[in-house]
N, C-alpha and C. Protein backbone atom coordinates (compact mmCIF):
# COMPACT_ATOMS: atom_id res chain seq x y z
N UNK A 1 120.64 -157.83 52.50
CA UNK A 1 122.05 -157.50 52.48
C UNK A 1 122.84 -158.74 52.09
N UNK A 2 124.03 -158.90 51.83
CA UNK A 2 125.02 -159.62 50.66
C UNK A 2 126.02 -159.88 51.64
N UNK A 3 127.02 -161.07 51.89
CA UNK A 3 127.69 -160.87 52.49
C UNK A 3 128.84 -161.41 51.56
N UNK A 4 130.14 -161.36 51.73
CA UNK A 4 130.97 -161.85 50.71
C UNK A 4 132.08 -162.30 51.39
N UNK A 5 132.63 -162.91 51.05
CA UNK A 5 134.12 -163.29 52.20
C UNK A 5 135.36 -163.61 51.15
N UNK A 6 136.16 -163.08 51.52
CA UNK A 6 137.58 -163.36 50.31
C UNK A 6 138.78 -163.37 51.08
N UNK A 7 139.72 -164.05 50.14
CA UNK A 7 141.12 -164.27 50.92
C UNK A 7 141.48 -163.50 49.91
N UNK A 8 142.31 -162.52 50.12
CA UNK A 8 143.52 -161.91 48.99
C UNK A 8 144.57 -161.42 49.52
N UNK A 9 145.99 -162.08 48.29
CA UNK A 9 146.79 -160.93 48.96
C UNK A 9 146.97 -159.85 49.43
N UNK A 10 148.43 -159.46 50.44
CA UNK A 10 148.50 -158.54 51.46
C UNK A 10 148.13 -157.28 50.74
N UNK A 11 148.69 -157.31 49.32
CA UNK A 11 148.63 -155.96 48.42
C UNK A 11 147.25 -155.38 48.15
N UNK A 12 146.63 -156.88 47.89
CA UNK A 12 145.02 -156.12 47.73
C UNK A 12 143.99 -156.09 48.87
N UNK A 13 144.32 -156.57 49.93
CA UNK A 13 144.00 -156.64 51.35
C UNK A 13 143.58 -155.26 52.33
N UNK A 14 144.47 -154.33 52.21
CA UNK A 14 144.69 -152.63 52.62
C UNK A 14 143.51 -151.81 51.72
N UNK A 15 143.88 -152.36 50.52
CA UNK A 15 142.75 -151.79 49.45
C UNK A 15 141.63 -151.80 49.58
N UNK A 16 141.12 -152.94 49.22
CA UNK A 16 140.07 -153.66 49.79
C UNK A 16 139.19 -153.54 51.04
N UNK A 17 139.95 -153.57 51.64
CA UNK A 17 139.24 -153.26 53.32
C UNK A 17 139.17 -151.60 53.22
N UNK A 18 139.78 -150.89 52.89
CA UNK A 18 139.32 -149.23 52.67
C UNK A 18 138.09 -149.10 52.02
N UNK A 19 138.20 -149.77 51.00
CA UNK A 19 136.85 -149.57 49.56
C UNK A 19 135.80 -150.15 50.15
N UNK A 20 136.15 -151.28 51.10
CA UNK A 20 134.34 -152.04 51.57
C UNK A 20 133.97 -151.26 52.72
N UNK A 21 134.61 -150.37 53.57
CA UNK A 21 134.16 -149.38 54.58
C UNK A 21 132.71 -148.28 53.68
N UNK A 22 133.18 -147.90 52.39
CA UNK A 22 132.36 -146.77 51.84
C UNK A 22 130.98 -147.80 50.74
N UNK A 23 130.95 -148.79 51.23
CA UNK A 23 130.13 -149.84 50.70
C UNK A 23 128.83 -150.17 51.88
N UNK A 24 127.69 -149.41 51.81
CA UNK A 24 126.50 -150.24 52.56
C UNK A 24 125.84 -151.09 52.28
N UNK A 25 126.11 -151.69 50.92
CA UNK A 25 125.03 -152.31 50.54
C UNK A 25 125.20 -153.89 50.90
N UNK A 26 126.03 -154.25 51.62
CA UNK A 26 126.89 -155.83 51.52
C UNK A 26 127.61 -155.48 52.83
N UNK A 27 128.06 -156.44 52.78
CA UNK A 27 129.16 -156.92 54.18
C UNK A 27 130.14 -157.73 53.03
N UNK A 28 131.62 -157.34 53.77
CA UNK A 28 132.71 -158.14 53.05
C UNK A 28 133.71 -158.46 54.72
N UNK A 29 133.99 -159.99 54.48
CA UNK A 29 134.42 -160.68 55.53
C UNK A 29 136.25 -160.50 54.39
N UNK A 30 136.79 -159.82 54.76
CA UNK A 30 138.23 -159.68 54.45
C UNK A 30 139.43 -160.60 55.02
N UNK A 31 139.87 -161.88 54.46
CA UNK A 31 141.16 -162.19 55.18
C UNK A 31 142.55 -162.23 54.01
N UNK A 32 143.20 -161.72 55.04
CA UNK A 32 145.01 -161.75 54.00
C UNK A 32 145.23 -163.28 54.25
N UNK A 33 146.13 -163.52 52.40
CA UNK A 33 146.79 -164.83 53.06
C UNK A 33 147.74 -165.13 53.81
N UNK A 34 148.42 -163.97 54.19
CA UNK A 34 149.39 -163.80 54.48
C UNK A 34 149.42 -164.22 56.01
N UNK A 35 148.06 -163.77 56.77
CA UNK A 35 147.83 -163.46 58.18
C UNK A 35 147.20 -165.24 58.15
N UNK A 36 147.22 -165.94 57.16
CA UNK A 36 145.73 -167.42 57.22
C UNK A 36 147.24 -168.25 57.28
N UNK A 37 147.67 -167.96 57.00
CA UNK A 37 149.42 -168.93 56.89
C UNK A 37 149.77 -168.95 58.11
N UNK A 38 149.85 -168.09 58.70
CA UNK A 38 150.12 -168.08 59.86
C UNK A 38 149.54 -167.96 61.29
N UNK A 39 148.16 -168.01 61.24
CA UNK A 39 147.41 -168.68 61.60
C UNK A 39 146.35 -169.58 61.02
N UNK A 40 146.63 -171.48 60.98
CA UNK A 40 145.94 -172.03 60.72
C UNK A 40 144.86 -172.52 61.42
N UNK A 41 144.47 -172.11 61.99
CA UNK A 41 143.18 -172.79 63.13
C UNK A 41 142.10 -171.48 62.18
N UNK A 42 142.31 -169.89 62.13
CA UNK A 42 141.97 -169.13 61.36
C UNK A 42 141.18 -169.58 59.78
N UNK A 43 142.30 -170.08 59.68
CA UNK A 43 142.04 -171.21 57.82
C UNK A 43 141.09 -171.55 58.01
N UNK A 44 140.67 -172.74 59.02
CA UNK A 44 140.26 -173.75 59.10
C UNK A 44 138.86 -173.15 59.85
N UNK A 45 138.75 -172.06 60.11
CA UNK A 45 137.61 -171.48 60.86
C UNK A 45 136.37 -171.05 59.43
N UNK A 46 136.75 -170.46 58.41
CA UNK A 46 136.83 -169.93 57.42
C UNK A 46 136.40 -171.00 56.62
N UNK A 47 137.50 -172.38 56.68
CA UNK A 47 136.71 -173.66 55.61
C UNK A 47 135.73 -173.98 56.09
N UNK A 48 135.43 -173.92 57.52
CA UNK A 48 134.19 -174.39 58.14
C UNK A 48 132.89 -173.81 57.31
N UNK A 49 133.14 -172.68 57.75
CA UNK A 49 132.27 -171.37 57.49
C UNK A 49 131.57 -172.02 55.61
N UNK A 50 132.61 -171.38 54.97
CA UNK A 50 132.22 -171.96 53.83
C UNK A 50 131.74 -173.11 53.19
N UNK A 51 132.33 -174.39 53.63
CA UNK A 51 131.52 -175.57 53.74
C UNK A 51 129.91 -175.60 53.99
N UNK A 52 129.47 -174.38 54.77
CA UNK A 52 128.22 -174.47 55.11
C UNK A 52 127.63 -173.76 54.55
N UNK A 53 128.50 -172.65 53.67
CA UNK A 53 127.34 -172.07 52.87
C UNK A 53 127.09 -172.52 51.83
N UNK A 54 128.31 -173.37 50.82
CA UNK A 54 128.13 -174.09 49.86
C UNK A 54 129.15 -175.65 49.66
N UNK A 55 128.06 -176.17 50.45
CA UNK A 55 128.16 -177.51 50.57
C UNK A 55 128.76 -178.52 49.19
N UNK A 56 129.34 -179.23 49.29
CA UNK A 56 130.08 -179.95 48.47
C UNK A 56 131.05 -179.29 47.43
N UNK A 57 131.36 -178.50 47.53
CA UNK A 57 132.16 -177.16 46.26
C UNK A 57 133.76 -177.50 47.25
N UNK A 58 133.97 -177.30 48.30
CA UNK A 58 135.19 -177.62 49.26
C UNK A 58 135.86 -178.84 49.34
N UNK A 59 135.81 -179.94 48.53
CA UNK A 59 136.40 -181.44 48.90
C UNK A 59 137.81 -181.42 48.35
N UNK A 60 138.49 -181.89 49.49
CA UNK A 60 140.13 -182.07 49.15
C UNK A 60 140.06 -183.34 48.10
């Protein structure tokens, strides 16, 4: 199984999270930017995350 994780706007966010419910083949980790703005500890949970799956691709 596949897992995928995306930030998208609020508009494609509703969408998105409907369409990956009728999807078995994968897992999709869904965040709005809208909701990551306003919680940054969230952000920063997320850069973690990713940092570890692909190491060196994340450098400020």
């Amino acid at each position: 199984m596949f897992n995928f994780t995306a930030i998208v706007w609020q508009n494609y966010y509703n969408m998105l999270l409907k369409a990956s419910k009728n999807i078995k083949d994968f897992n999709i980790n869904l965040y709005s930017a809208r909701v990551l703005e306003k919680e940054p500890q969230l952000l920063k949970k997320i850069e973690n995350f990713l940092k570890n799956i692909i190491p060196g691709h994340l450098k400020r």
